[in-house]
C-alpha atoms as a PDB file:
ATOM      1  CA  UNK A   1     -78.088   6.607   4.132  1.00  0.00           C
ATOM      2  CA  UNK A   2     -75.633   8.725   6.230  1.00  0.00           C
ATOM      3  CA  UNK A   3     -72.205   8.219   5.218  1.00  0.00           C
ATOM      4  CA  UNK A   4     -69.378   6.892   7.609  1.00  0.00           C
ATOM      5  CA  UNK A   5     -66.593   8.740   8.440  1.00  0.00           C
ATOM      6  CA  UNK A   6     -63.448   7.980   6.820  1.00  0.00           C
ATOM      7  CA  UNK A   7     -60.019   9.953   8.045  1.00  0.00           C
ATOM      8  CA  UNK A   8     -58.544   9.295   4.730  1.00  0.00           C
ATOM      9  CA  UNK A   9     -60.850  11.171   2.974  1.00  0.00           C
ATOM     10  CA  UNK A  10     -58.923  14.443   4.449  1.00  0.00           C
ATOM     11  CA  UNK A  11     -55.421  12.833   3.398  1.00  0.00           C
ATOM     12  CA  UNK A  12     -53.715  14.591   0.744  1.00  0.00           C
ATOM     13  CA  UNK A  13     -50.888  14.139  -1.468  1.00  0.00           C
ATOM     14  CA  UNK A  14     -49.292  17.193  -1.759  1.00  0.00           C
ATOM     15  CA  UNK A  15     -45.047  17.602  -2.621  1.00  0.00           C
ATOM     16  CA  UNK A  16     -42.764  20.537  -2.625  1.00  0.00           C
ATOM     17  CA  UNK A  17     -44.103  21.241  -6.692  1.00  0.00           C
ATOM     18  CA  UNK A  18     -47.183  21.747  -5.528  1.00  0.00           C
ATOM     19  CA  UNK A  19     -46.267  24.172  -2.557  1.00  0.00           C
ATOM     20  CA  UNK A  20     -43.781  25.539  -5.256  1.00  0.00           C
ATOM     21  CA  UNK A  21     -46.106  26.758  -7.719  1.00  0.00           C
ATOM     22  CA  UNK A  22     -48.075  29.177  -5.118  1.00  0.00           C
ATOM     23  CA  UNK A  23     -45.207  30.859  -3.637  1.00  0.00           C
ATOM     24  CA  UNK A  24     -43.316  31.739  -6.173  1.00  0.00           C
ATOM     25  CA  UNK A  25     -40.063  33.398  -3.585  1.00  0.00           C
ATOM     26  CA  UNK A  26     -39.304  29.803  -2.798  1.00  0.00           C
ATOM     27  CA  UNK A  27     -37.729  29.855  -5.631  1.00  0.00           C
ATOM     28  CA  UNK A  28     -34.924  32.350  -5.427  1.00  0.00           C
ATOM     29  CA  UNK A  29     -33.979  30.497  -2.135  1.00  0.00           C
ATOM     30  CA  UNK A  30     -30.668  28.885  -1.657  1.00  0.00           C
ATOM     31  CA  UNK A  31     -31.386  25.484   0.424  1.00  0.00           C
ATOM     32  CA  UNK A  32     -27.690  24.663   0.774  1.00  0.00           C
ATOM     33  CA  UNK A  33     -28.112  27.876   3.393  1.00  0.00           C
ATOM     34  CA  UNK A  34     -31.839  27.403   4.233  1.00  0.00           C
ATOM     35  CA  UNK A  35     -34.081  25.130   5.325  1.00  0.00           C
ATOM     36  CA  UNK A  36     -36.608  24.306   3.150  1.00  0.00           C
ATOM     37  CA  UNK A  37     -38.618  22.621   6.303  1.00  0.00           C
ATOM     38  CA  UNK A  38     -38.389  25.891   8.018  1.00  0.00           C
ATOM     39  CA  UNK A  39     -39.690  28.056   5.071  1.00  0.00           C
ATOM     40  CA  UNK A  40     -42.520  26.029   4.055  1.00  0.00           C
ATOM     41  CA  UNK A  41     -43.749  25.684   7.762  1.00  0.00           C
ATOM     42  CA  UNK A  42     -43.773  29.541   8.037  1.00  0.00           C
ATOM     43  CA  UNK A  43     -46.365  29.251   5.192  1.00  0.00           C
ATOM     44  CA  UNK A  44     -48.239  26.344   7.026  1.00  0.00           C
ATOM     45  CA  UNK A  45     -46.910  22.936   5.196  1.00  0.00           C
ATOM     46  CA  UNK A  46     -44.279  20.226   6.964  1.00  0.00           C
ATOM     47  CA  UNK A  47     -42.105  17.759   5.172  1.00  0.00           C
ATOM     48  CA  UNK A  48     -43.571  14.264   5.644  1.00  0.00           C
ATOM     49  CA  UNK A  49     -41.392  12.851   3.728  1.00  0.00           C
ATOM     50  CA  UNK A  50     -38.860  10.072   5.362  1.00  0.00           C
ATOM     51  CA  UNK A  51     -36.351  10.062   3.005  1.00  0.00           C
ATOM     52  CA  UNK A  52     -36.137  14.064   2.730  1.00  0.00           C
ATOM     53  CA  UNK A  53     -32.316  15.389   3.674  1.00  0.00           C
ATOM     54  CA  UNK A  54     -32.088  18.922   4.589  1.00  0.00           C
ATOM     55  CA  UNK A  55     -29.500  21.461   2.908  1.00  0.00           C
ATOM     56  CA  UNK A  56     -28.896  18.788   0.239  1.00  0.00           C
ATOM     57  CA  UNK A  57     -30.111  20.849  -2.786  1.00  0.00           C
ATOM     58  CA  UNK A  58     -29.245  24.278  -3.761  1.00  0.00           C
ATOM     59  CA  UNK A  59     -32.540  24.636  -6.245  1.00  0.00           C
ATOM     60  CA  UNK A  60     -35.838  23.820  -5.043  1.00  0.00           C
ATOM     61  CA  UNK A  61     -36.628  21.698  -8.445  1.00  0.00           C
ATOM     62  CA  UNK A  62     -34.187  19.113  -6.484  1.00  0.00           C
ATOM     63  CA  UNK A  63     -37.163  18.927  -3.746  1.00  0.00           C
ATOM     64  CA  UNK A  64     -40.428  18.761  -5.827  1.00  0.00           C
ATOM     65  CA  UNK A  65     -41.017  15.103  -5.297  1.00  0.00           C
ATOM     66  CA  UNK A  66     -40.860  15.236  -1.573  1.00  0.00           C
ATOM     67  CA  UNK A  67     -44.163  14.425   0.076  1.00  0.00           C
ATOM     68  CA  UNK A  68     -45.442  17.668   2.444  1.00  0.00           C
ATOM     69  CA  UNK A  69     -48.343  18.019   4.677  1.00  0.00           C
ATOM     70  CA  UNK A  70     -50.982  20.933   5.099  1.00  0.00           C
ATOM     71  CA  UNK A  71     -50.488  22.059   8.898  1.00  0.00           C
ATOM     72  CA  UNK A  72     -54.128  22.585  10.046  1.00  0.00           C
END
């Protein structure tokens, strides 16, 4: 039987940890003076997150339960 096609089977749920622990230079980053939406789209991931405030957080640990995306 051929299965249907189901667009949540391509959702993820990825957050900043998870982005964190593969590029290891986000971590030496000051986000009080950078965006951490800018610096993880240059490495192909957006912040879906609603209730995500930029240049809050100095240490990226602040972020890592902030939902991002895989841009494809």
């Amino acid at each position: 039987m051929k299965k249907t096609f189901n667009p949540n089977d391509f959702d993820t749920n990825l957050t900043v940890a998870d982005v964190a622990q593969r590029f290891d230079k986000l971590s030496s980053i000051d986000f009080t003076k950078v965006s951490l939406a800018n610096e993880i789209i240059k490495l192909n991931y957006e912040v879906i997150s609603k209730d995500y405030e930029d240049l809050k957080y100095t240490n990226i640990k602040d972020y890592y339960d902030v939902e991002v995306d895989t841009i494809v």
